[in-house]
C-alpha atoms as a PDB file:
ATOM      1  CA  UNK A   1     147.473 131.482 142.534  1.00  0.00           C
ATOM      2  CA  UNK A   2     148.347 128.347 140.977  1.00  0.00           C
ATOM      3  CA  UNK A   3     147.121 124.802 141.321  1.00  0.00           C
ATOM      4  CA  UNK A   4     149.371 123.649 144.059  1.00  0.00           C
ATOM      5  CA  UNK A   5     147.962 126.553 146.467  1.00  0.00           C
ATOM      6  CA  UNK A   6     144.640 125.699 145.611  1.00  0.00           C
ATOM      7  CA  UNK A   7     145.184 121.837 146.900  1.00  0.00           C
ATOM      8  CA  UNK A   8     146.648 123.097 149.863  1.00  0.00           C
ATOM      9  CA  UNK A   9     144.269 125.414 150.500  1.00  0.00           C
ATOM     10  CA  UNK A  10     140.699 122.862 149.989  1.00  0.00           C
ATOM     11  CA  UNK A  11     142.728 119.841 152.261  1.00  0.00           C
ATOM     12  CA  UNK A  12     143.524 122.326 154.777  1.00  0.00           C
ATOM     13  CA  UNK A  13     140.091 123.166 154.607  1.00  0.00           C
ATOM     14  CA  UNK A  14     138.654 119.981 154.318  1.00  0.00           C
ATOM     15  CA  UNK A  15     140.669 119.186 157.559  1.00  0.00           C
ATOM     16  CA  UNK A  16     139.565 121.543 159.336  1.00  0.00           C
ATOM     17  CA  UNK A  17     135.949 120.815 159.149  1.00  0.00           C
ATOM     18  CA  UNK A  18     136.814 117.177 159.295  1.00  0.00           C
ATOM     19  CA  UNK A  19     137.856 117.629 162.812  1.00  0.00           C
ATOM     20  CA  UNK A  20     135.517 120.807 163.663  1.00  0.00           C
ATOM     21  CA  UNK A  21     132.533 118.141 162.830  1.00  0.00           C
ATOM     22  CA  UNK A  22     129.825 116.943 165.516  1.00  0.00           C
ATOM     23  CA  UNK A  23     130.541 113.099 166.287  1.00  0.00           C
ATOM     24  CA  UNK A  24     127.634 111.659 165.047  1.00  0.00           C
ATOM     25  CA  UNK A  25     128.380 108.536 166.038  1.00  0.00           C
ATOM     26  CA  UNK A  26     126.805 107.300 168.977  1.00  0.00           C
ATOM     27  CA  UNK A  27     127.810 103.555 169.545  1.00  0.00           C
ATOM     28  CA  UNK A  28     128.108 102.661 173.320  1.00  0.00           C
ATOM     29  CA  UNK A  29     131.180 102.441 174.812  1.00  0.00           C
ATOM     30  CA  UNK A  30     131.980  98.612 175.222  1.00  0.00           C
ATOM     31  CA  UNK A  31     131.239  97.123 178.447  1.00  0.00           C
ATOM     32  CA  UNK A  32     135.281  95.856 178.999  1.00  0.00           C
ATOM     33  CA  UNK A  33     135.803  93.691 182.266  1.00  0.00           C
ATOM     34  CA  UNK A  34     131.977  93.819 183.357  1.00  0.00           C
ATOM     35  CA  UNK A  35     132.072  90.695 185.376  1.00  0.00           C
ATOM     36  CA  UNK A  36     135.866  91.559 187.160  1.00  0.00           C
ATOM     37  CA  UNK A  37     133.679  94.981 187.911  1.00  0.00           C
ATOM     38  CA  UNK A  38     130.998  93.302 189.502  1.00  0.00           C
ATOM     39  CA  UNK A  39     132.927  90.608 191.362  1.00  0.00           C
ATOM     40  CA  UNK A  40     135.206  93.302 193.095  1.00  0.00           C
ATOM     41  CA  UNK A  41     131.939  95.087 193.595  1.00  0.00           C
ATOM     42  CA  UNK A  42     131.106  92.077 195.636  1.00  0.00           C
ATOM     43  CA  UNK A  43     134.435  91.966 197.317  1.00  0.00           C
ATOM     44  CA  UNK A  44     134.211  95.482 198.494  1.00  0.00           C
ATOM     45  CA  UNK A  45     130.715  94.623 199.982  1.00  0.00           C
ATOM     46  CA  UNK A  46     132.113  92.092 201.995  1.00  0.00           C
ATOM     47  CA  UNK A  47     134.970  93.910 203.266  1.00  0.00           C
ATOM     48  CA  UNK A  48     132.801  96.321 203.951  1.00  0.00           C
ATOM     49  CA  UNK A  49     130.544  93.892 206.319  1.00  0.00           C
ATOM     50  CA  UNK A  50     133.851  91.880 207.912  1.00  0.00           C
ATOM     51  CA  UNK A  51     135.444  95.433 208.606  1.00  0.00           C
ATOM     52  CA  UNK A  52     132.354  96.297 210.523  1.00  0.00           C
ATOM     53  CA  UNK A  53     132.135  93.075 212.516  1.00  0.00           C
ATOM     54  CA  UNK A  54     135.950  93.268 213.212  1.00  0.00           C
ATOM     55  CA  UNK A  55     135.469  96.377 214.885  1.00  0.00           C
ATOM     56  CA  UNK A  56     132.262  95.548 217.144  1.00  0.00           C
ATOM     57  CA  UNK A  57     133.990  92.185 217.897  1.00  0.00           C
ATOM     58  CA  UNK A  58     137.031  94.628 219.390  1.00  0.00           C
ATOM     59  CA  UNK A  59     134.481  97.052 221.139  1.00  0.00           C
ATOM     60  CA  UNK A  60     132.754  94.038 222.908  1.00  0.00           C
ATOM     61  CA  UNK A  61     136.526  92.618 223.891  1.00  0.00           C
ATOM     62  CA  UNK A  62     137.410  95.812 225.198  1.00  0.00           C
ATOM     63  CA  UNK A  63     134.109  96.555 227.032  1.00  0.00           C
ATOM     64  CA  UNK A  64     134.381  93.105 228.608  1.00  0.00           C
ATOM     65  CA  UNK A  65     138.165  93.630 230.109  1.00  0.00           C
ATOM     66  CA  UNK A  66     137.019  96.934 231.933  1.00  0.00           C
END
């Protein structure tokens, strides 16, 4: 064998534990967009609650014209 197989041979090998290795590290993930999270959180909520009223404000209506 001569030199250039044996370079070829330790950076294949080096890359292959290179990407066979455990992730070690363990930073959180950033917290991206937190507050647009939260305030369409809060939106949904909302909806949620005039969705509801919508539909008893209809049920009352309808009850009423019978």
């Amino acid at each position: 064998m001569n030199f250039r197989t044996y370079c070829t041979a330790t950076l294949c090998s080096l890359l292959l534990l290179t990407a066979c290795g455990e992730k070690k590290d363990e930073t959180p993930p950033p917290k991206l967009f937190s507050e647009q999270r939260e305030a369409l959180d809060k939106a949904k909520t909302v909806d949620d609650t005039l969705q509801k009223s919508n539909e008893e404000q209809q049920k009352k209506i309808e009850q009423q014209s019978q």
